[in-house]
N, C-alpha and C. Protein backbone atom coordinates (compact mmCIF):
# COMPACT_ATOMS: atom_id res chain seq x y z
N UNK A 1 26.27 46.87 55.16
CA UNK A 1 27.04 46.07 54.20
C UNK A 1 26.60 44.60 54.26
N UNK A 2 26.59 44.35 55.62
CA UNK A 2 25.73 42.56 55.61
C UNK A 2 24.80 42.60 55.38
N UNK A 3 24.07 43.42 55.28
CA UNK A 3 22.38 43.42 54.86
C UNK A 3 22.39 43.26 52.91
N UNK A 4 23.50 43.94 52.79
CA UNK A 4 23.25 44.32 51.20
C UNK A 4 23.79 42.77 50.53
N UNK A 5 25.38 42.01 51.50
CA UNK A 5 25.44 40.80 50.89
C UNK A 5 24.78 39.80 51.28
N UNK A 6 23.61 40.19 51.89
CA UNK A 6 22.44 38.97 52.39
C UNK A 6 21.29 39.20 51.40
N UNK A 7 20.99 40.28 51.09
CA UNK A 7 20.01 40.39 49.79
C UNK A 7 20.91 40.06 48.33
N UNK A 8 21.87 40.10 48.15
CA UNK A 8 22.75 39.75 47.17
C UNK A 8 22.68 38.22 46.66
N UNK A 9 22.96 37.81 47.93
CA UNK A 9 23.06 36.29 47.79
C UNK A 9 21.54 35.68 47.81
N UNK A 10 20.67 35.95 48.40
CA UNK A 10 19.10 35.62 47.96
C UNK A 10 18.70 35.69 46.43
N UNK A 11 18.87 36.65 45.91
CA UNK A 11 18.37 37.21 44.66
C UNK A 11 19.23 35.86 43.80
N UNK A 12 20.58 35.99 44.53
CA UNK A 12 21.24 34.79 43.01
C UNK A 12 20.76 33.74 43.24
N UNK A 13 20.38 33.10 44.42
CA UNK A 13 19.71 31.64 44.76
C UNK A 13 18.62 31.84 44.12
N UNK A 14 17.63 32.42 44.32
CA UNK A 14 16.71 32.84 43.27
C UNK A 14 16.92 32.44 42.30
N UNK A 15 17.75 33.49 41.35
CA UNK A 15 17.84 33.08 39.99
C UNK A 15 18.04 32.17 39.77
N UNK A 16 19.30 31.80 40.33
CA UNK A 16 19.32 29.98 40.10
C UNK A 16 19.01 28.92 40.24
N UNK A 17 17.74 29.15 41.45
CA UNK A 17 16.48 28.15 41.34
C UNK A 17 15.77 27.88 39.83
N UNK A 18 15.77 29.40 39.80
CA UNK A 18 14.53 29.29 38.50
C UNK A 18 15.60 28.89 36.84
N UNK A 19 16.67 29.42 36.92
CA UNK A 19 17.52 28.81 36.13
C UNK A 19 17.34 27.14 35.82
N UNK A 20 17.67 26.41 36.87
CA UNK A 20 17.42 25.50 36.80
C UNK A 20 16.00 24.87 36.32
N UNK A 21 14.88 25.46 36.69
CA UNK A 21 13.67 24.84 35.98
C UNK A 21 13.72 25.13 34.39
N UNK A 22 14.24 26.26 33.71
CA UNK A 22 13.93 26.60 32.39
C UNK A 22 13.99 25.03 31.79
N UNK A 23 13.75 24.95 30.36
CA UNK A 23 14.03 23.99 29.61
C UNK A 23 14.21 24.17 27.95
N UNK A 24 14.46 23.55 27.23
CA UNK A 24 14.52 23.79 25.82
C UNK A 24 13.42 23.20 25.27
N UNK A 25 12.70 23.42 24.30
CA UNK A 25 11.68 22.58 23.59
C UNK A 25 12.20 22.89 22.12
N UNK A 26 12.19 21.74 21.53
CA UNK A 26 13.12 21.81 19.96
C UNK A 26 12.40 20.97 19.24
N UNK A 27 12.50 21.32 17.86
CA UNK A 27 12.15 20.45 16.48
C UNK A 27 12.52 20.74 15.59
N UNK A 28 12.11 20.12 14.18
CA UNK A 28 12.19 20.79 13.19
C UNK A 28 11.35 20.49 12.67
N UNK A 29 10.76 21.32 11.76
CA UNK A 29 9.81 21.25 10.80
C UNK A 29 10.81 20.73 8.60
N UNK A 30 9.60 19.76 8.52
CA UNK A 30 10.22 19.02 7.03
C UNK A 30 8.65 19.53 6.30
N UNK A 31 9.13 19.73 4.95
CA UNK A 31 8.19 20.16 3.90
C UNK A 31 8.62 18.72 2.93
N UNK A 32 7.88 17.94 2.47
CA UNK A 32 7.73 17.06 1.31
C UNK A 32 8.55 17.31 0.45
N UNK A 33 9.97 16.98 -0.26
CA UNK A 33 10.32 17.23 -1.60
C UNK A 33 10.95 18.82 -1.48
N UNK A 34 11.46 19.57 -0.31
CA UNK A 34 12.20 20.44 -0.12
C UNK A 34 13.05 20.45 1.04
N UNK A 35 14.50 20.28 0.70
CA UNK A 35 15.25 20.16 1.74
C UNK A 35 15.16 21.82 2.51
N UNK A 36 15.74 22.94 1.87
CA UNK A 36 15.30 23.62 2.41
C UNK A 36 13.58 24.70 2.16
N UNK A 37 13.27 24.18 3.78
CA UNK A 37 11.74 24.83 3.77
C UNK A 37 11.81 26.62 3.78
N UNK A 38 10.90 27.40 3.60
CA UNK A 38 11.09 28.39 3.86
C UNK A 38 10.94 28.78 5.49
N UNK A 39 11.37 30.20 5.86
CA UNK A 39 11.82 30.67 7.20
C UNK A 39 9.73 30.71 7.95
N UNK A 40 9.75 29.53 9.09
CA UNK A 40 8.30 29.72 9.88
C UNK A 40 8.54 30.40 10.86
N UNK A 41 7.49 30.63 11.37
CA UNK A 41 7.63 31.52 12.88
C UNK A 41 6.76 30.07 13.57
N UNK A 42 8.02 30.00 14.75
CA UNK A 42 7.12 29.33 16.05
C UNK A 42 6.46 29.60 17.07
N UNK A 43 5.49 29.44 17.43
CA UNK A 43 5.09 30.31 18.82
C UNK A 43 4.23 29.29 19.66
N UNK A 44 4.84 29.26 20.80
CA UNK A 44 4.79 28.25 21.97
C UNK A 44 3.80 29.35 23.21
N UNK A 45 2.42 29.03 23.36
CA UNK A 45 1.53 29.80 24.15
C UNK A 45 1.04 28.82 25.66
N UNK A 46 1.24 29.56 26.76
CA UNK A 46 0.63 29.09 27.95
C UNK A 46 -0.84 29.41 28.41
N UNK A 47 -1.44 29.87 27.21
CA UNK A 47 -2.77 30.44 27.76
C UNK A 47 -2.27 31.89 28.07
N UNK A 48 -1.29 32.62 28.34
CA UNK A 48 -0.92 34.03 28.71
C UNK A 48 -1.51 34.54 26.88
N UNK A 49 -0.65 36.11 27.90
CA UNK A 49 -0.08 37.12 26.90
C UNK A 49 1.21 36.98 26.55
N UNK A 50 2.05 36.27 27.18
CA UNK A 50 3.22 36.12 26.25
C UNK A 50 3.31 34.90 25.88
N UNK A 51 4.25 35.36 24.61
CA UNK A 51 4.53 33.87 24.05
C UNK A 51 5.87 33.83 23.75
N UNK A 52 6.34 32.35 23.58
CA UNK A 52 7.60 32.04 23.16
C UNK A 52 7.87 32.28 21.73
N UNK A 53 8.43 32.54 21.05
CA UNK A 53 8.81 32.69 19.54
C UNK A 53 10.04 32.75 18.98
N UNK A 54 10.02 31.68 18.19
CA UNK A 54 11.30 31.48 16.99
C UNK A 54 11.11 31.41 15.71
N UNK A 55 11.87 31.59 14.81
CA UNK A 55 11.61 31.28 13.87
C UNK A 55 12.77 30.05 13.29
N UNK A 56 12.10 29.43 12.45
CA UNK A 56 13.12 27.96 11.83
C UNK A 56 14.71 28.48 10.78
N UNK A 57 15.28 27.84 11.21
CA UNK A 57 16.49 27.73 10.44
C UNK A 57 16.42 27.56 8.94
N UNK A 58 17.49 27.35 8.25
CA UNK A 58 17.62 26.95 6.89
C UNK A 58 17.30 25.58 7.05
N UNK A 59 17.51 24.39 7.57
CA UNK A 59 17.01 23.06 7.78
C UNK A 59 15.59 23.14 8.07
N UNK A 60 15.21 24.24 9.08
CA UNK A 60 13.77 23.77 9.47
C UNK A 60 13.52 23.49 10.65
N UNK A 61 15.06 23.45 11.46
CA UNK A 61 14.94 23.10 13.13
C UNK A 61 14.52 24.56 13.30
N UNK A 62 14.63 24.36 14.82
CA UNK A 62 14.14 25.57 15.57
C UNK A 62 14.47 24.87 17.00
N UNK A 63 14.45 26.14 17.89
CA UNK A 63 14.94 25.83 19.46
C UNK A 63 14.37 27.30 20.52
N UNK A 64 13.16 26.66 21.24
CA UNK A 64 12.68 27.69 22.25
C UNK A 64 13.64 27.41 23.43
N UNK A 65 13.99 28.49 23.90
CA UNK A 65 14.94 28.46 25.33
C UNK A 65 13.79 29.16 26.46
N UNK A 66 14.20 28.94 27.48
CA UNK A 66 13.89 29.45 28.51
C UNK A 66 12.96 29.12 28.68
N UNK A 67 12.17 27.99 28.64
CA UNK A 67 10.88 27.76 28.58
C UNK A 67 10.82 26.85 29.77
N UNK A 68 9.82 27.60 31.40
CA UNK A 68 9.55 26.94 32.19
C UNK A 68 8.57 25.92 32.35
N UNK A 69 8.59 25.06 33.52
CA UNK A 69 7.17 23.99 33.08
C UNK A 69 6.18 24.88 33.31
N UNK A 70 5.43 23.85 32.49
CA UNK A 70 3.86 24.04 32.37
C UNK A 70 3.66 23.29 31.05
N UNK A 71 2.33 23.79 30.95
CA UNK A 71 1.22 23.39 29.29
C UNK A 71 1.66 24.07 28.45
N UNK A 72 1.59 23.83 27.18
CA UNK A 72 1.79 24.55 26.24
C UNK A 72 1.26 24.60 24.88
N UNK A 73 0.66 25.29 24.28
CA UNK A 73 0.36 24.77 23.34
C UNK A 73 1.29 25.51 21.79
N UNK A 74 1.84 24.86 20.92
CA UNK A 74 2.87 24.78 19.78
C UNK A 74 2.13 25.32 18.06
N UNK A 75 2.21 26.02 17.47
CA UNK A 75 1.83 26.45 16.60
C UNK A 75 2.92 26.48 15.72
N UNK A 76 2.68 26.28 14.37
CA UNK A 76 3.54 26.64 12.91
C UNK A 76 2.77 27.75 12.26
N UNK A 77 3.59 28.78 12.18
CA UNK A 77 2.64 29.21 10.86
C UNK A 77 3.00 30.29 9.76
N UNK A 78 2.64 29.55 8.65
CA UNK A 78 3.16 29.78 7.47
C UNK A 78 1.46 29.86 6.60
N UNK A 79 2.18 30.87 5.68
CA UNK A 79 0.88 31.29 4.54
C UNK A 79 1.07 30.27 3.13
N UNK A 80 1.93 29.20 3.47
CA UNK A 80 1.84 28.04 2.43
C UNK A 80 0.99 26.56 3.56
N UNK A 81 1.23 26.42 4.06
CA UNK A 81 1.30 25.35 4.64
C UNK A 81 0.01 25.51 5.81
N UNK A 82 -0.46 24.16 6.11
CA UNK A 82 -1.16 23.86 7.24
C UNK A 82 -0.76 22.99 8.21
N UNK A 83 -0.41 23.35 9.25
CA UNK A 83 0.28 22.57 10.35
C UNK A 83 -0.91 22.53 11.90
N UNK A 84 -0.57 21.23 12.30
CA UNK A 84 -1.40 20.86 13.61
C UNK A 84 -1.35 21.75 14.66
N UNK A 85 -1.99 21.60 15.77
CA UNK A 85 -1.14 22.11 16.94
C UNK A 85 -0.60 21.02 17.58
N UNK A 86 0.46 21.32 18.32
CA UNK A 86 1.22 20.41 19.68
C UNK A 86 0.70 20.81 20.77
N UNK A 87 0.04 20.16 21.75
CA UNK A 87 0.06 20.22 23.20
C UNK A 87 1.39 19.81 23.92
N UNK A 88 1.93 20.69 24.26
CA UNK A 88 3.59 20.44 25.13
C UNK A 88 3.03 20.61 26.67
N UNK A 89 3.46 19.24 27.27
CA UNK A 89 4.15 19.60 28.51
C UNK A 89 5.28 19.26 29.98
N UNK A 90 5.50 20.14 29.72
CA UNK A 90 6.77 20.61 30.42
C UNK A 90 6.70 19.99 31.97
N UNK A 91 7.32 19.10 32.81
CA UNK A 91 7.21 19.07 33.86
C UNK A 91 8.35 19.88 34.44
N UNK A 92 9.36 19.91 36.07
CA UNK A 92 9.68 20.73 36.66
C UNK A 92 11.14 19.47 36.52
N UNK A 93 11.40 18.39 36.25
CA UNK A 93 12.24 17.23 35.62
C UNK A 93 12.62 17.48 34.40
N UNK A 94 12.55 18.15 33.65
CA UNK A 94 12.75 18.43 32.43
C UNK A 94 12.20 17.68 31.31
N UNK A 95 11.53 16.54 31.69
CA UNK A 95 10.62 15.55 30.91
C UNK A 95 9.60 16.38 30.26
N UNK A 96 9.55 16.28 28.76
CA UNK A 96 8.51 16.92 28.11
C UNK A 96 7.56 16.09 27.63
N UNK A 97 6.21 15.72 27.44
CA UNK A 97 5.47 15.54 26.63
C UNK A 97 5.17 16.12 25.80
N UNK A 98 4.66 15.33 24.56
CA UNK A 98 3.81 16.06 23.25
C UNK A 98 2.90 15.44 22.52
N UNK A 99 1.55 15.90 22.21
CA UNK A 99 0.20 15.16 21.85
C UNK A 99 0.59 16.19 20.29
N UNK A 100 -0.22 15.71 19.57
CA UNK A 100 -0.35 16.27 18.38
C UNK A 100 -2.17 16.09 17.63
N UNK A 101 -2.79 17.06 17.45
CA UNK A 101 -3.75 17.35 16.94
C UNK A 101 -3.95 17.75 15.64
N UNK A 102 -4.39 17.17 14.51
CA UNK A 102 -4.43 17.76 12.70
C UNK A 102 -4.76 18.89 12.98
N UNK A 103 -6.14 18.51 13.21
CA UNK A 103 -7.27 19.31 12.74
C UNK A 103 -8.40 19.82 14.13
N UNK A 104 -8.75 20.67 14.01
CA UNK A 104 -9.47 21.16 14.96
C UNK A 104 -10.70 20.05 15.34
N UNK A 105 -10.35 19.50 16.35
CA UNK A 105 -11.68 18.51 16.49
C UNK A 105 -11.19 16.99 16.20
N UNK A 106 -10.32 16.87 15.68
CA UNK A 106 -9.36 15.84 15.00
C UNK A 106 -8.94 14.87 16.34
N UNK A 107 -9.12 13.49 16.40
CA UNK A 107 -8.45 12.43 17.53
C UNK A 107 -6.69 12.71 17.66
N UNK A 108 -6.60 12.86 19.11
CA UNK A 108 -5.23 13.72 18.89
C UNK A 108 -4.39 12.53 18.56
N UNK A 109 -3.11 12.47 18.38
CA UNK A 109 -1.88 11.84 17.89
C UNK A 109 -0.59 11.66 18.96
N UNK A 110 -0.45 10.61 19.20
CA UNK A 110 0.81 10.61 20.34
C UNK A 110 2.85 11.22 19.10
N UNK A 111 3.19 11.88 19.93
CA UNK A 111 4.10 12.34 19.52
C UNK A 111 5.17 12.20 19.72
N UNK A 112 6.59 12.60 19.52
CA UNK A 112 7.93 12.68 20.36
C UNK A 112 8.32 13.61 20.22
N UNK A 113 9.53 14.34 21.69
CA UNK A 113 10.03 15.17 21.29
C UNK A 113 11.73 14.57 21.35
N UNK A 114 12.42 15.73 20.40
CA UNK A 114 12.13 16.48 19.80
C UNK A 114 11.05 16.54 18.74
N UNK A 115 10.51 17.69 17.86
CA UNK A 115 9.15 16.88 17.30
C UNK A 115 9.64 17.36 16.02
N UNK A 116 9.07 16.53 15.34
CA UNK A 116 9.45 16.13 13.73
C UNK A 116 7.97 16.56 13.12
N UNK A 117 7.72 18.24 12.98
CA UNK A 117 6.53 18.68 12.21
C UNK A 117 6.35 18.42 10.67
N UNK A 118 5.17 18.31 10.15
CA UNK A 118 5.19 18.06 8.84
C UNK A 118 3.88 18.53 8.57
N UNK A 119 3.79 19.62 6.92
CA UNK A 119 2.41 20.03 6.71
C UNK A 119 1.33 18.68 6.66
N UNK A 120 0.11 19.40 7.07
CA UNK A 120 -1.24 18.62 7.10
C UNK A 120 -1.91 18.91 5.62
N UNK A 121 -1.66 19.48 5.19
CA UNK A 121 -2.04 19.98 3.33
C UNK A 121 -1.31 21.27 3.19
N UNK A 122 -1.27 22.17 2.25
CA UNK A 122 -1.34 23.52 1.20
C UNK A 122 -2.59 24.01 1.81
N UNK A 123 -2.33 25.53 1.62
CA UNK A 123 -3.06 26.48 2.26
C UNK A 123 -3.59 26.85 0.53
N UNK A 124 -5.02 27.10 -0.08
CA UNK A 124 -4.74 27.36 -0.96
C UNK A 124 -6.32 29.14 -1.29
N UNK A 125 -5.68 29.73 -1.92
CA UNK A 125 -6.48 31.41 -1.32
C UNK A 125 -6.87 31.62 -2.78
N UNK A 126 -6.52 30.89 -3.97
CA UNK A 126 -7.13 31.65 -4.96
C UNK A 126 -7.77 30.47 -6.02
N UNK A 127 -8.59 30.63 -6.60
CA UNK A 127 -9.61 29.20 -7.67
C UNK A 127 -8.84 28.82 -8.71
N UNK A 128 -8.29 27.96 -9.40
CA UNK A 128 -7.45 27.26 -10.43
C UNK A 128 -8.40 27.84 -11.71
N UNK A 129 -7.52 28.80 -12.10
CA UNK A 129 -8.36 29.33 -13.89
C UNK A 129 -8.51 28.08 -14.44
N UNK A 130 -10.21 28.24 -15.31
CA UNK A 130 -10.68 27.02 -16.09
C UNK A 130 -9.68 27.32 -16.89
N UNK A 131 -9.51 25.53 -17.43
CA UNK A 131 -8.95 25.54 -18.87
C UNK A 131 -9.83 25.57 -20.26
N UNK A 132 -9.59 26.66 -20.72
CA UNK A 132 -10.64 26.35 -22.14
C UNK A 132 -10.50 25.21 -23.22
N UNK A 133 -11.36 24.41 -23.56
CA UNK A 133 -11.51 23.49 -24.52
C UNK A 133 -13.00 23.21 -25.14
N UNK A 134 -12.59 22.52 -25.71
CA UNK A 134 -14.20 21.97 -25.92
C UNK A 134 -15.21 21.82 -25.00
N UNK A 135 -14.21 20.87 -23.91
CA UNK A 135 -15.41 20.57 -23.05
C UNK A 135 -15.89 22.04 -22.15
N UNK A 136 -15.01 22.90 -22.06
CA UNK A 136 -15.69 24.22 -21.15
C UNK A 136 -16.63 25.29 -22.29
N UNK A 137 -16.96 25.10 -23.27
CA UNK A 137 -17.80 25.64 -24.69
C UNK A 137 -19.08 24.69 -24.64
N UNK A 138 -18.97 23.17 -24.19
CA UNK A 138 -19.81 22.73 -24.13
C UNK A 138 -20.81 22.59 -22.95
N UNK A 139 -20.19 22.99 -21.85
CA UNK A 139 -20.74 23.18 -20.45
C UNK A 139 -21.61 24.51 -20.64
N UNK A 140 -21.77 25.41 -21.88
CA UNK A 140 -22.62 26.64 -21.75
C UNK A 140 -24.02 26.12 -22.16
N UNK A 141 -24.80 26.73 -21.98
CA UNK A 141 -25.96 25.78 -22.25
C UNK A 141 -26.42 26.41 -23.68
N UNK A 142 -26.60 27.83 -23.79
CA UNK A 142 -26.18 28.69 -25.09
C UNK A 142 -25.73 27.96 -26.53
N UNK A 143 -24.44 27.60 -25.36
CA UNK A 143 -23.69 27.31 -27.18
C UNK A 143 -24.34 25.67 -27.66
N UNK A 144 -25.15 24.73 -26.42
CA UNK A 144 -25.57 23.58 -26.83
C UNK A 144 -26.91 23.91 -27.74
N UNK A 145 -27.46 25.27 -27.09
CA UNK A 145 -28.99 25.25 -27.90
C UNK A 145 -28.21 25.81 -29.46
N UNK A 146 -27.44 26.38 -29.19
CA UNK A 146 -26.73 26.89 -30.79
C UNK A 146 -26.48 25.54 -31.93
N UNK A 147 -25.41 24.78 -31.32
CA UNK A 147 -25.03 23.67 -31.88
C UNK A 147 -26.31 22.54 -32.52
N UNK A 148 -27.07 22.42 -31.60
CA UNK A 148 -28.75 21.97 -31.60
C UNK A 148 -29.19 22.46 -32.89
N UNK A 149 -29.14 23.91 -32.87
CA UNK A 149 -30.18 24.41 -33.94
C UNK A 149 -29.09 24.37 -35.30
N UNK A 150 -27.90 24.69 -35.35
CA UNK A 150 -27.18 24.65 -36.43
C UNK A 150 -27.35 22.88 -37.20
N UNK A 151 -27.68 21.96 -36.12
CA UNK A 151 -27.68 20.51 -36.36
C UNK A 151 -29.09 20.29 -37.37
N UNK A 152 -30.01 20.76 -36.37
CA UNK A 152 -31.40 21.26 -37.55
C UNK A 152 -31.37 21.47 -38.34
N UNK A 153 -31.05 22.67 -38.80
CA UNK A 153 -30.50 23.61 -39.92
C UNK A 153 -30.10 22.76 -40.57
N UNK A 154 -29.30 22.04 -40.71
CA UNK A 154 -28.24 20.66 -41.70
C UNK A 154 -29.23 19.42 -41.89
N UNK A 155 -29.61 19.23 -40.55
CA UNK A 155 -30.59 17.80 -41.20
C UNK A 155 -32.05 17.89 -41.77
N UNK A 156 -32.41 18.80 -41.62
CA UNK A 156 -33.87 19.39 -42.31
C UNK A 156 -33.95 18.96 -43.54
N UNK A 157 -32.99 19.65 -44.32
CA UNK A 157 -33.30 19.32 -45.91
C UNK A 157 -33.55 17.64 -46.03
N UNK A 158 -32.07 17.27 -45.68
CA UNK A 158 -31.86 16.33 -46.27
C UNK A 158 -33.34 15.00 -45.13
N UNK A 159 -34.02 15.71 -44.60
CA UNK A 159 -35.29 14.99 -44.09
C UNK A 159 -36.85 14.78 -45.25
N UNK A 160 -36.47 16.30 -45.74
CA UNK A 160 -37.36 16.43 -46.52
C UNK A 160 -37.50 15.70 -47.52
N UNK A 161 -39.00 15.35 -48.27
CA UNK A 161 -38.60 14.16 -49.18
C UNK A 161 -38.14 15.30 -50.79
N UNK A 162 -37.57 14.01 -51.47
CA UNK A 162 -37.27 14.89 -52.43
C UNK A 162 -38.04 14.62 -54.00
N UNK A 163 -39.21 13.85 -54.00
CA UNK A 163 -39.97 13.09 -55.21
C UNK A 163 -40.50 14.65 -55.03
N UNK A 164 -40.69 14.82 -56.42
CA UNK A 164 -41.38 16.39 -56.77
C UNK A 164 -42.69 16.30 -56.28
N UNK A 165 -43.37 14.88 -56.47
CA UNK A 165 -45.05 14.87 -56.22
C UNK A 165 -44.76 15.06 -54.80
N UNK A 166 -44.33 14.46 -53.77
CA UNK A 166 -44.27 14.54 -52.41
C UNK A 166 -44.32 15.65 -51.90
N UNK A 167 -43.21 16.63 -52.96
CA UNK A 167 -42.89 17.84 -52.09
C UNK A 167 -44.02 18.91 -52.59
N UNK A 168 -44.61 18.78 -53.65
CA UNK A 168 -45.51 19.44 -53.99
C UNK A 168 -46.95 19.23 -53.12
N UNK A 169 -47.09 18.05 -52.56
CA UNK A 169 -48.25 17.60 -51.98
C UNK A 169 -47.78 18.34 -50.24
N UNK A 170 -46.40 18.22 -49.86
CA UNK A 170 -46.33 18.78 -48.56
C UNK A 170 -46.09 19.98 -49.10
N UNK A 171 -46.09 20.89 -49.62
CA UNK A 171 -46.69 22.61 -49.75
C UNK A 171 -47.66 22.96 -49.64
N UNK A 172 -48.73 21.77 -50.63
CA UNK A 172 -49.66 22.27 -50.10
C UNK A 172 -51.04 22.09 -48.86
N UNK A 173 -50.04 21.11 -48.30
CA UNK A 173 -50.44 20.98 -46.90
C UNK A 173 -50.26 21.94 -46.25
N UNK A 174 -48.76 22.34 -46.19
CA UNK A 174 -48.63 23.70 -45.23
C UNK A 174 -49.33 24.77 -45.78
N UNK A 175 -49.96 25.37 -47.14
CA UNK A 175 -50.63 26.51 -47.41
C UNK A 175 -51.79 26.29 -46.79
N UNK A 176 -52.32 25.07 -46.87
CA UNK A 176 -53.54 24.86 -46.06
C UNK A 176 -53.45 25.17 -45.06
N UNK A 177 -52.62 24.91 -44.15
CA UNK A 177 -52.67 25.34 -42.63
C UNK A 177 -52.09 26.21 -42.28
N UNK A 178 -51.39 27.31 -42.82
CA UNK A 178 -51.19 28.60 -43.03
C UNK A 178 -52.57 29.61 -43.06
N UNK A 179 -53.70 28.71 -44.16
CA UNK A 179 -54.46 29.27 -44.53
C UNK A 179 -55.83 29.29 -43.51
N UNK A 180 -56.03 28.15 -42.54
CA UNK A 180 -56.59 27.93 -41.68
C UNK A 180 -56.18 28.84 -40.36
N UNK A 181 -54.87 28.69 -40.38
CA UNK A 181 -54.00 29.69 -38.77
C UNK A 181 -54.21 30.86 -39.20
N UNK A 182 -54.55 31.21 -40.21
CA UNK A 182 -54.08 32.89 -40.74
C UNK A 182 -55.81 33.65 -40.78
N UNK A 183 -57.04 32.80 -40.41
CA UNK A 183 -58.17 33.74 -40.30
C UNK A 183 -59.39 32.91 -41.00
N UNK A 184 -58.35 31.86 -42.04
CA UNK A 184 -59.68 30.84 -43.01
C UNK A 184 -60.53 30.19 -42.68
N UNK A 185 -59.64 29.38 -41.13
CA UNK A 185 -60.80 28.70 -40.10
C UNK A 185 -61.57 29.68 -39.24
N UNK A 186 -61.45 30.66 -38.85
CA UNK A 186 -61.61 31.39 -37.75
C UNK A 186 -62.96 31.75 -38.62
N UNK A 187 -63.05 32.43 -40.04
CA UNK A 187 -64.03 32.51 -40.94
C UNK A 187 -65.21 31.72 -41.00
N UNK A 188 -64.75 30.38 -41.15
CA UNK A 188 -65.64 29.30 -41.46
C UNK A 188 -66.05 29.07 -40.27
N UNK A 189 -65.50 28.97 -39.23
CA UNK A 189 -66.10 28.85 -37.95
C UNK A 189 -67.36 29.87 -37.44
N UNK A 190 -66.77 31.06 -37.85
CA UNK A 190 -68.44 31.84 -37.60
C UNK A 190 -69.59 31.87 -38.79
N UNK A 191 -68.85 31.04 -39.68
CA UNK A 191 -70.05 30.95 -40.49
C UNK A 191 -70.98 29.88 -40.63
N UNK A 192 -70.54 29.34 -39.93
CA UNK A 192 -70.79 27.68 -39.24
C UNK A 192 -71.81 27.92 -37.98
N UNK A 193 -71.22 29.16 -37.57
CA UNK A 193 -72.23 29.76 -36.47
C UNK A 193 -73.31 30.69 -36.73
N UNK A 194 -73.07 31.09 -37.74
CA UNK A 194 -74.16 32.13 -38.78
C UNK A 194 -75.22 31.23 -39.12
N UNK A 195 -74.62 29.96 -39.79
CA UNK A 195 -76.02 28.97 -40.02
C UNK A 195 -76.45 28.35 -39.16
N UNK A 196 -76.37 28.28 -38.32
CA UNK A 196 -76.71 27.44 -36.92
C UNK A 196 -78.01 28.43 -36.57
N UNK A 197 -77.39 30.18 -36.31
CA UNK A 197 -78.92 30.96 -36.37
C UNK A 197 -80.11 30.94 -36.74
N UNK A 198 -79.56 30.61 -38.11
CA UNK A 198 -80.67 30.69 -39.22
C UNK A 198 -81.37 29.88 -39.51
N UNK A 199 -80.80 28.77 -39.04
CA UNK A 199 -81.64 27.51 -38.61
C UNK A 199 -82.81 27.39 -37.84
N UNK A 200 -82.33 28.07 -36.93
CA UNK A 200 -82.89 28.33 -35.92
C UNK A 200 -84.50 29.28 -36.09
């Protein structure tokens, strides 16, 4: 029987050693222009396999219990939002520190606790549909060679001269060189070479 209330009473000193070290680590998380944020999950990691985890209130606080000293490192995470990490740590005084980091690689940030989180940007997973207008019709290169040639098409005539002698004299410029591209020179050219033979 004294043996059993001598292990009895060890085990509760025990516990209540370690009772005494636990601590709370608390914040809340604020979203820009929404009092209430939606529900995050927190998770407070020592380098283990386990982790601490809460999730935020209707305000956005949150409260890890039982959390002994050590390091810690503090995560938010939500599929809207981008949040830093916190480096927490915990001494065996109940004194907490907290560093704060944006961005991976980022000069860290001195902090307070309790800690007052706030997104680092929007998480964003899908491309903003173009808006159609003019200007996205004119970005095709297609519809510029189109527009181009329809512009041709319109200013041609009115390029052409319109004195009957003029236009009669440019016809028959182009029959001429119709008539040259089409076999007339190619003709005269070997016949040009026919007498050159015979010259000879």
């Amino acid at each position: 029987m004294f043996t059993f209330l001598l292990s009895l009473l060890t085990v509760t000193k025990v516990i209540s050693n370690d009772a005494t070290e636990w601590h709370v680590v608390k914040g809340k998380v604020k979203i820009p222009q929404n009092p209430r944020p939606p529900t995050m999950r927190v998770v407070l990691n020592d380098g283990s396999s386990v982790d601490h985890t809460t999730l935020t209130r209707v305000d956005g606080s949150f409260s890890l219990d039982n959390v002994p000293a050590g390091i810690y490192t503090l995560e938010v995470l939500s599929t809207r939002y981008h949040f830093g990490k916190y480096k927490i740590e915990v001494n065996k005084a109940g004194r907490i520190r907290t560093v704060l980091y944006p961005y991976v690689g980022s000069e860290r940030v001195s902090s307070k606790h309790p800690l007052k989180i706030v997104p680092q940007g929007g998480r964003g997973y899908f491309e903003a549909r173009p808006v159609v207008g003019i200007g996205y019709f004119l970005q095709n290169p297609m519809m510029l060679m189109m527009l181009f040639s329809v512009g041709m098409m319109y200013l041609m005539p009115k390029m052409m001269p319109t004195d009957p002698e003029e236009l009669k004299k440019l016809q028959e410029e182009q029959a001429e060189m119709m008539k040259s591209a089409g076999g007339g020179g190619l003709a005269k050219m070997m016949g040009l070479a026919k007498d050159d033979d015979d010259d000879e």
